[in-house]
PDB file of N, CA and C in Angstrom:
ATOM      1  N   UNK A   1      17.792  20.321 -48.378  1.00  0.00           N
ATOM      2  CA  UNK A   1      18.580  20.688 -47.213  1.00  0.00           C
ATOM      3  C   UNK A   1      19.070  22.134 -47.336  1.00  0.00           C
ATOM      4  N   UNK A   2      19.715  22.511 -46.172  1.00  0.00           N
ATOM      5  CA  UNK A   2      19.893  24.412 -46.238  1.00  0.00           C
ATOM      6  C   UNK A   2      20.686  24.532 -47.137  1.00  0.00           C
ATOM      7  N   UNK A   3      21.907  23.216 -46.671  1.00  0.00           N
ATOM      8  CA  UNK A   3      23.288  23.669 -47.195  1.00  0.00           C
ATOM      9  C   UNK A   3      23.285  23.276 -48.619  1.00  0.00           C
ATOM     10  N   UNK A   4      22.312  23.100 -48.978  1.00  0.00           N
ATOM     11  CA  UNK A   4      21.444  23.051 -51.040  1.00  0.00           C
ATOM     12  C   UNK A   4      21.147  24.123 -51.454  1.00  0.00           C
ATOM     13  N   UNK A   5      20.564  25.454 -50.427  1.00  0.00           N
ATOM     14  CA  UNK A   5      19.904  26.357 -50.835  1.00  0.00           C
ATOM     15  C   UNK A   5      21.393  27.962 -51.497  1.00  0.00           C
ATOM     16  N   UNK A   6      21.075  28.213 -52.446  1.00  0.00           N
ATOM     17  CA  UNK A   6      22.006  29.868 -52.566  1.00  0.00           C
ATOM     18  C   UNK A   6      22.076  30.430 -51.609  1.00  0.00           C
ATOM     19  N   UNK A   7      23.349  30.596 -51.221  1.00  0.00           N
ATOM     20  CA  UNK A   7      23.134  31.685 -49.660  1.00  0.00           C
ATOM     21  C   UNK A   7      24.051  33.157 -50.733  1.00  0.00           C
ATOM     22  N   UNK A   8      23.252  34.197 -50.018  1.00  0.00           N
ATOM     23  CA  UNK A   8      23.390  35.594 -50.429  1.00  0.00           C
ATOM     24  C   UNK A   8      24.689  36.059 -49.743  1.00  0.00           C
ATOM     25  N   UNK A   9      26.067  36.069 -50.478  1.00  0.00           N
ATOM     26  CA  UNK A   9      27.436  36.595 -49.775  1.00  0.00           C
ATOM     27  C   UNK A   9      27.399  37.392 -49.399  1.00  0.00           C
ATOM     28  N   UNK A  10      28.272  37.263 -48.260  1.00  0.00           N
ATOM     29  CA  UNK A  10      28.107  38.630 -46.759  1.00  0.00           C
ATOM     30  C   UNK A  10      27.956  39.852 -47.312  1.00  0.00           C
ATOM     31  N   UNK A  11      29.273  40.325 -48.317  1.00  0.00           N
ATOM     32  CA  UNK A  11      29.412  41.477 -48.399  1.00  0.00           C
ATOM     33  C   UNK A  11      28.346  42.249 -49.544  1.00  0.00           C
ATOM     34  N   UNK A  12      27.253  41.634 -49.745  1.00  0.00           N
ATOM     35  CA  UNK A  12      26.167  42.268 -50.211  1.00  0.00           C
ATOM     36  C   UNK A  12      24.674  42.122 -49.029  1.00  0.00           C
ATOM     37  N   UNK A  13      24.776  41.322 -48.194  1.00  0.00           N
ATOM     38  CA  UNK A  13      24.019  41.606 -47.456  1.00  0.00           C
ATOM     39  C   UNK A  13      24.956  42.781 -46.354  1.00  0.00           C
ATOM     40  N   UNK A  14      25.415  43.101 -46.050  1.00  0.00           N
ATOM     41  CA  UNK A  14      26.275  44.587 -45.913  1.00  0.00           C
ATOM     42  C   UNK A  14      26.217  45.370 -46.227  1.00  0.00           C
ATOM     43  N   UNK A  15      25.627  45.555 -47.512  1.00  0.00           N
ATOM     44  CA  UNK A  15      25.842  46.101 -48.478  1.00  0.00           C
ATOM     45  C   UNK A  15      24.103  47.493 -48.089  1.00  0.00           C
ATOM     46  N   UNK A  16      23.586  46.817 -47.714  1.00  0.00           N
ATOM     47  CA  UNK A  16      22.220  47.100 -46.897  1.00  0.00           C
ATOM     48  C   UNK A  16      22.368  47.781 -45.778  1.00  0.00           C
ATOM     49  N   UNK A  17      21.749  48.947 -45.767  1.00  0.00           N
ATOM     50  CA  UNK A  17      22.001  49.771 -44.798  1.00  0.00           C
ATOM     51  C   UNK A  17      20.387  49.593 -43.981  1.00  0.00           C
ATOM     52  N   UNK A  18      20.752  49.536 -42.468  1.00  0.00           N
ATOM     53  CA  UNK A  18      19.521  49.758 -41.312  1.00  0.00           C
ATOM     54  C   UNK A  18      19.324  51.265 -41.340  1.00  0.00           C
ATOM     55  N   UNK A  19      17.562  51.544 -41.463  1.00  0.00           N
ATOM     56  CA  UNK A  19      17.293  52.293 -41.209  1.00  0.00           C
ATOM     57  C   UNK A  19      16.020  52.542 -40.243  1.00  0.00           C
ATOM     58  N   UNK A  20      16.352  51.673 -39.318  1.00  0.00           N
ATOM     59  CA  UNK A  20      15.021  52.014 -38.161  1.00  0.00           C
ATOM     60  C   UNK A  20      14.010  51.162 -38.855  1.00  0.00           C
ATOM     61  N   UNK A  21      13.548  50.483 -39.975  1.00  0.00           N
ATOM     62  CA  UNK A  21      12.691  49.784 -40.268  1.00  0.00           C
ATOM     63  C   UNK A  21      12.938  48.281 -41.094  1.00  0.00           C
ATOM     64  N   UNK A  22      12.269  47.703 -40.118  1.00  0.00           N
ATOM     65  CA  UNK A  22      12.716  46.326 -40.205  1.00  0.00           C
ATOM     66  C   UNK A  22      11.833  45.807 -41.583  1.00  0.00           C
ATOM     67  N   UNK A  23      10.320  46.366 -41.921  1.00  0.00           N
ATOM     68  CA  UNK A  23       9.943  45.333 -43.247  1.00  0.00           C
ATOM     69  C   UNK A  23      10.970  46.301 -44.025  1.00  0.00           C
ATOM     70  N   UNK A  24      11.439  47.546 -44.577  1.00  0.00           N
ATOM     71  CA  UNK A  24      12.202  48.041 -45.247  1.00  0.00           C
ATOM     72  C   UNK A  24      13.399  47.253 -45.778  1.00  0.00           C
ATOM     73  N   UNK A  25      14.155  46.756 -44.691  1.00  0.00           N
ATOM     74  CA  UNK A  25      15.181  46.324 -44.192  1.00  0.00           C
ATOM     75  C   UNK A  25      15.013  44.532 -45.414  1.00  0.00           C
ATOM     76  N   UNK A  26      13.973  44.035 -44.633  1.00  0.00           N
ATOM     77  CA  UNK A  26      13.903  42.704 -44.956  1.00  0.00           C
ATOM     78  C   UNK A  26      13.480  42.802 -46.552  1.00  0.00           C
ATOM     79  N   UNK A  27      12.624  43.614 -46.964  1.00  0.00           N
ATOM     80  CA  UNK A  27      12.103  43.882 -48.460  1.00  0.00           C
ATOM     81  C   UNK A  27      13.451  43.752 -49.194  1.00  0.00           C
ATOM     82  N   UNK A  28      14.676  44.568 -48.733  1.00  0.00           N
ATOM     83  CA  UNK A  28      15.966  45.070 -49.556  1.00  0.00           C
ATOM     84  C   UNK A  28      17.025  43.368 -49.520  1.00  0.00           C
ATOM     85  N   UNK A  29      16.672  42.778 -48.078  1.00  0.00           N
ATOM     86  CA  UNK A  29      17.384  41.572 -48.463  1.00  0.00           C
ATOM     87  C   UNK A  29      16.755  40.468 -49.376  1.00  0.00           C
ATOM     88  N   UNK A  30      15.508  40.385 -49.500  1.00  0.00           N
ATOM     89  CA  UNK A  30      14.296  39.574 -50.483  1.00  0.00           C
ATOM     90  C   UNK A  30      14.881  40.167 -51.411  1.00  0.00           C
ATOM     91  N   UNK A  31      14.786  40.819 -52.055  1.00  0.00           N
ATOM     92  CA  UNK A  31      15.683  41.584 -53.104  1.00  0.00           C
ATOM     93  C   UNK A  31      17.366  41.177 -53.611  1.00  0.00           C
ATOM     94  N   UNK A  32      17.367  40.708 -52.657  1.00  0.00           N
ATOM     95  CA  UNK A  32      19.385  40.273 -52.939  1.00  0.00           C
ATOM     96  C   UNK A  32      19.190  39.171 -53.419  1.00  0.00           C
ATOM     97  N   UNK A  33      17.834  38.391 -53.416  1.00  0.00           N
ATOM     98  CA  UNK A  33      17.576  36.609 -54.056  1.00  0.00           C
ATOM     99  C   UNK A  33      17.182  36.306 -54.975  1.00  0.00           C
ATOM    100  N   UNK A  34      17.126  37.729 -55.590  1.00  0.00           N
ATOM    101  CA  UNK A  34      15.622  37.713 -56.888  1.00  0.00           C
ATOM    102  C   UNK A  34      16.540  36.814 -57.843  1.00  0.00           C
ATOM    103  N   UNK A  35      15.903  36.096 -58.860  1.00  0.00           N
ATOM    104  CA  UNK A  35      16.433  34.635 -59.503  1.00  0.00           C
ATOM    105  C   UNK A  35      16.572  33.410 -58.742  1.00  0.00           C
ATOM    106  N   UNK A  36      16.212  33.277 -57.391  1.00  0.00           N
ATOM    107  CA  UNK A  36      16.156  31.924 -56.763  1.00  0.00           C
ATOM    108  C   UNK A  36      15.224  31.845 -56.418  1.00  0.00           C
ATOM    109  N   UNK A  37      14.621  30.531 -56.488  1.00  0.00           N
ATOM    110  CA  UNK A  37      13.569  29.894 -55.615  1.00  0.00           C
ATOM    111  C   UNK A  37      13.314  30.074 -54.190  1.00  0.00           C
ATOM    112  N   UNK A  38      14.515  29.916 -53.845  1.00  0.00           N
ATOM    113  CA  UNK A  38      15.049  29.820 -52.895  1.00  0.00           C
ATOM    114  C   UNK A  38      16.152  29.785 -52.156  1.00  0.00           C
ATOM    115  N   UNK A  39      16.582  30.963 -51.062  1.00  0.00           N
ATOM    116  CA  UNK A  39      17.834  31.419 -51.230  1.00  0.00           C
ATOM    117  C   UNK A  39      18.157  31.233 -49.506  1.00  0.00           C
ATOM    118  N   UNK A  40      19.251  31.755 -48.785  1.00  0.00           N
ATOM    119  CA  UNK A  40      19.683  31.659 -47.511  1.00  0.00           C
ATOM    120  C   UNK A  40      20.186  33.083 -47.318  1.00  0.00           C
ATOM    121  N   UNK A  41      19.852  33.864 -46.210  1.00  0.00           N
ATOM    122  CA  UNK A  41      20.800  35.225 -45.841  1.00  0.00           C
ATOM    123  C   UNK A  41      20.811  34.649 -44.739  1.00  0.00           C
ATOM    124  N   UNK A  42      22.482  34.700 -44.122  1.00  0.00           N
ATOM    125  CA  UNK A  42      22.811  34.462 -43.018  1.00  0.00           C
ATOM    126  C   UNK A  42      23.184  35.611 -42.721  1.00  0.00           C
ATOM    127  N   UNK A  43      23.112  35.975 -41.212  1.00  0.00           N
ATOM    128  CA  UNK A  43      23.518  37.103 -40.539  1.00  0.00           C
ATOM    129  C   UNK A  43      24.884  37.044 -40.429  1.00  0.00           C
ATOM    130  N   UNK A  44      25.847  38.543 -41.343  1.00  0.00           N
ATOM    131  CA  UNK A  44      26.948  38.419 -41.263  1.00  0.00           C
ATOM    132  C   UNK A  44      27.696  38.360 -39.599  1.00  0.00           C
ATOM    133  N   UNK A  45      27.068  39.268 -38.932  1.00  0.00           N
ATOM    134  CA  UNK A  45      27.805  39.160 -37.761  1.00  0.00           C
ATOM    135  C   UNK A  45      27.857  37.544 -37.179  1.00  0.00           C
ATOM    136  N   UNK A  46      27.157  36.864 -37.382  1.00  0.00           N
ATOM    137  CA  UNK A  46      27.544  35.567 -36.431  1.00  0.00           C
ATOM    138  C   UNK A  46      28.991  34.890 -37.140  1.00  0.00           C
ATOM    139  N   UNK A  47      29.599  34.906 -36.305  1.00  0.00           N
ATOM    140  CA  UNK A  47      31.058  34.789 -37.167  1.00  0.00           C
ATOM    141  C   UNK A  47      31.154  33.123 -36.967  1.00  0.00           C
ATOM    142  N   UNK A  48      30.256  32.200 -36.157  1.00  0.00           N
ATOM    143  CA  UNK A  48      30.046  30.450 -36.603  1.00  0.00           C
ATOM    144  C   UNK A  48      29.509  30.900 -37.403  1.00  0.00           C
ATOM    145  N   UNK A  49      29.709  30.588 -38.892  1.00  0.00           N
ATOM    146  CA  UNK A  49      28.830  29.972 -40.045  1.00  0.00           C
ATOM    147  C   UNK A  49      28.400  28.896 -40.363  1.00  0.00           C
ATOM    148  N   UNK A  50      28.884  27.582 -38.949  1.00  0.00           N
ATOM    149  CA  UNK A  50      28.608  26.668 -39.157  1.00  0.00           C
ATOM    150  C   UNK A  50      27.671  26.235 -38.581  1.00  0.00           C
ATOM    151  N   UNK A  51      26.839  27.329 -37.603  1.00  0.00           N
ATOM    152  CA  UNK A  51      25.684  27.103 -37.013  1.00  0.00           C
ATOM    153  C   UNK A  51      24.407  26.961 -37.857  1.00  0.00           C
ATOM    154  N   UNK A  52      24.674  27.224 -38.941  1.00  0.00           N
ATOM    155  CA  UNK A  52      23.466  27.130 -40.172  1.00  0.00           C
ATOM    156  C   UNK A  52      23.298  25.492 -40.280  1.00  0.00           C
ATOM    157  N   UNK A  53      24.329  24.857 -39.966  1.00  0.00           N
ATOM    158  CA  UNK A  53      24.371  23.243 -39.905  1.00  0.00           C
ATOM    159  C   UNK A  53      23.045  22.646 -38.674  1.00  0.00           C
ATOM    160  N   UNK A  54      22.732  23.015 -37.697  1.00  0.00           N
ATOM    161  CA  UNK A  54      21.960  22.935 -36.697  1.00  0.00           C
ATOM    162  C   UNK A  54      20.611  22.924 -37.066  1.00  0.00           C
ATOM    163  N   UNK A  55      20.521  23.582 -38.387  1.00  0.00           N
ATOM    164  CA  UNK A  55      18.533  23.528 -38.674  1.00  0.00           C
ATOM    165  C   UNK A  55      18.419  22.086 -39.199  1.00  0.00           C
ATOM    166  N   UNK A  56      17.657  21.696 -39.060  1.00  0.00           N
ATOM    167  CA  UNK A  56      17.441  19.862 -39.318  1.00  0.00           C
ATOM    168  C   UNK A  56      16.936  19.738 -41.168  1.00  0.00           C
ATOM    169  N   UNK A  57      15.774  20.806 -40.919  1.00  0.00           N
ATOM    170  CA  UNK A  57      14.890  21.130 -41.698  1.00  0.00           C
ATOM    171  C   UNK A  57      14.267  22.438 -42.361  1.00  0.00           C
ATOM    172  N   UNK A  58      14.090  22.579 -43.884  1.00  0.00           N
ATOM    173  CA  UNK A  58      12.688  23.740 -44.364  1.00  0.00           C
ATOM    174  C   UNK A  58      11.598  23.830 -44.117  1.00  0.00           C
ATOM    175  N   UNK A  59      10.995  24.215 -43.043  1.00  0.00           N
ATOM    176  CA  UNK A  59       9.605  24.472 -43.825  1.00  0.00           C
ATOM    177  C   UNK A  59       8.866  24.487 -45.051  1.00  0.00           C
ATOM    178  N   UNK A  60       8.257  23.861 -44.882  1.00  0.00           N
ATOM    179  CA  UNK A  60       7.530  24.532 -46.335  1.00  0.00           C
ATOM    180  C   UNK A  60       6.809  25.556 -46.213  1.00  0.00           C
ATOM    181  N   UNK A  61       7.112  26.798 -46.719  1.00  0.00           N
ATOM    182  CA  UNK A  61       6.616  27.923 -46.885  1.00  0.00           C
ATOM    183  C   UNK A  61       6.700  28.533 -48.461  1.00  0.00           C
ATOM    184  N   UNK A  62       6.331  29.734 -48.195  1.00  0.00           N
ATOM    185  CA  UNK A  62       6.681  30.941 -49.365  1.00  0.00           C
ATOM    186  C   UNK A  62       7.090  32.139 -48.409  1.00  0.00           C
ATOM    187  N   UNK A  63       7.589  32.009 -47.115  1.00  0.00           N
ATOM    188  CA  UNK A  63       7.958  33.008 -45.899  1.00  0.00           C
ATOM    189  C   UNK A  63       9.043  32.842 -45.904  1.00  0.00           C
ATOM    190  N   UNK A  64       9.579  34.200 -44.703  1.00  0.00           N
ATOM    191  CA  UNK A  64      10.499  34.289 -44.704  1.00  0.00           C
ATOM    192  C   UNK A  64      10.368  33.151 -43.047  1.00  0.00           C
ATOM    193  N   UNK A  65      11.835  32.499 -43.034  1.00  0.00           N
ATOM    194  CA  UNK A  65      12.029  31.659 -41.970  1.00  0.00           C
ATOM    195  C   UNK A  65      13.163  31.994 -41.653  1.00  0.00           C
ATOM    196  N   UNK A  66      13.290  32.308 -40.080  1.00  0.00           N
ATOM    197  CA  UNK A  66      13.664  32.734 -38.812  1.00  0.00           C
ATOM    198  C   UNK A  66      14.450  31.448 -38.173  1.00  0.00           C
ATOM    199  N   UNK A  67      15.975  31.124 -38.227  1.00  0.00           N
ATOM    200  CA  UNK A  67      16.045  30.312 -37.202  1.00  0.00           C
ATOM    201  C   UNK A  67      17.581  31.292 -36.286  1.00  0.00           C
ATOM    202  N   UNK A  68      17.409  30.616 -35.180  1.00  0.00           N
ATOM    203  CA  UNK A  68      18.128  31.574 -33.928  1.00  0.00           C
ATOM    204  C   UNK A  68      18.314  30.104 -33.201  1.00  0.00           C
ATOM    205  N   UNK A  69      19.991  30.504 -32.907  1.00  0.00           N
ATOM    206  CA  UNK A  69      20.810  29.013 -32.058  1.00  0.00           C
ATOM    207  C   UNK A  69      21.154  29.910 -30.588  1.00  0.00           C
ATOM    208  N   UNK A  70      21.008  29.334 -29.674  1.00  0.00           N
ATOM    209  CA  UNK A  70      21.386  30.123 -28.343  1.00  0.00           C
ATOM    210  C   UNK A  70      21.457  31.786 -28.730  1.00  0.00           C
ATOM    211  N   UNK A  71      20.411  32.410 -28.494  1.00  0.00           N
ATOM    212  CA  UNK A  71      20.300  33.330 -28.972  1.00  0.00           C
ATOM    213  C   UNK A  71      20.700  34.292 -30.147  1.00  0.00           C
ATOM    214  N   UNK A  72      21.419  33.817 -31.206  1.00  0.00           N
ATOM    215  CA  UNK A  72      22.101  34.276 -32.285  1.00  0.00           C
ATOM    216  C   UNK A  72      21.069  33.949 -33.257  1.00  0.00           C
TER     217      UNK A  72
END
């Protein structure tokens, strides 16, 4: 389940500066997980954190997975 997985604390995904490039961007947060299997970055701005409750399910992947609640 999600709420099993390490989630990466806000103030280091913050910690990450945008620079116009999004694989850049995503490379530097893959990077904030290194030692987990498998980890969670939630987007600090969504200030529900409890919308992470709403995914049912993982994929099974080795990707990065995308979920978005009423547009957030």
């Amino acid at each position: 389940m999600i709420n099993q997985l390490y989630q990466i604390p806000s103030h280091e995904i913050l910690s990450i500066e945008w620079n116009d490039d999004s694989l850049d961007y995503d490379y530097k947060l893959c990077q904030l997980g290194q030692g987990h299997s498998k980890f969670l970055v939630l987007n600090p701005e969504i200030e529900d954190t409890k919308l992470i409750h709403y995914a049912k399910e993982i994929p099974e992947t080795n990707k990065c997975i995308v979920f978005h609640y009423e547009g957030q």
